[in-house]
Protein backbone atom coordinates (compact mmCIF):
# COMPACT_ATOMS: atom_id res chain seq x y z
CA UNK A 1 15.65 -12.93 8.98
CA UNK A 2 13.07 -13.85 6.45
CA UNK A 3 9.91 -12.02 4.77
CA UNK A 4 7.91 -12.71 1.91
CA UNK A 5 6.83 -9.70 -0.57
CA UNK A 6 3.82 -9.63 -2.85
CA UNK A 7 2.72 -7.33 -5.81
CA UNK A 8 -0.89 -6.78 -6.06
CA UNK A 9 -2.21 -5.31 -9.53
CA UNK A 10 -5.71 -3.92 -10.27
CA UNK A 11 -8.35 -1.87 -10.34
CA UNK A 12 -9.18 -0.23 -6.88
CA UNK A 13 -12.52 2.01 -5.90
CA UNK A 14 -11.68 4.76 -2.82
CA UNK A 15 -14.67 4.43 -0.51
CA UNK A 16 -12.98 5.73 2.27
CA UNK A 17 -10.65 9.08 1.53
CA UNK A 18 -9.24 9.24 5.04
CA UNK A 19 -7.90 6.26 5.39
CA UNK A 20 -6.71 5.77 1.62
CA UNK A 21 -4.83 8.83 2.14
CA UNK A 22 -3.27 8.13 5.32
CA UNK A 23 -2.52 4.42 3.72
CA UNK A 24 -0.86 6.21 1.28
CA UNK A 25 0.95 8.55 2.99
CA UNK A 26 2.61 6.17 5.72
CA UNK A 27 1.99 2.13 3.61
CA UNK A 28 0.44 -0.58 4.85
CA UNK A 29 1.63 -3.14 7.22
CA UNK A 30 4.32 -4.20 9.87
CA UNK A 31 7.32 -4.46 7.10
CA UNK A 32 7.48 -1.03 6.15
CA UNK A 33 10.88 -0.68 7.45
CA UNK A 34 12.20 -3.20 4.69
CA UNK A 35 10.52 -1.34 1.81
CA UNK A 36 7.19 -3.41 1.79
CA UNK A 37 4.00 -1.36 2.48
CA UNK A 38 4.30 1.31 -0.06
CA UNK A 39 1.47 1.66 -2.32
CA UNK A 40 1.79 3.20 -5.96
CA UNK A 41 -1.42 4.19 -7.40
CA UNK A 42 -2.01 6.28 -10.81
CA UNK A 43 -4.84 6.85 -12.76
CA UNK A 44 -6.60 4.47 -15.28
């Protein structure tokens, strides 16, 4: 089995406080199971 990972840095604007918190709260994408997904935000 193969996957690919990526690490995003930036700045990021919440325009939508729903969905950023349930993107926090569960990650993003189909390889959450392998530890991808997860988000970590902190303040500027």
């Amino acid at each position: 089995m193969q996957y690919s990972s990526l690490d995003f840095q930036g700045i990021l604007s919440v325009t939508d406080a729903d969905n950023f918190t349930n993107a926090l709260i569960n990650g993003i994408g189909p390889a959450k199971a392998f530890g991808c997904g997860l988000l970590l935000v902190r303040r500027a």
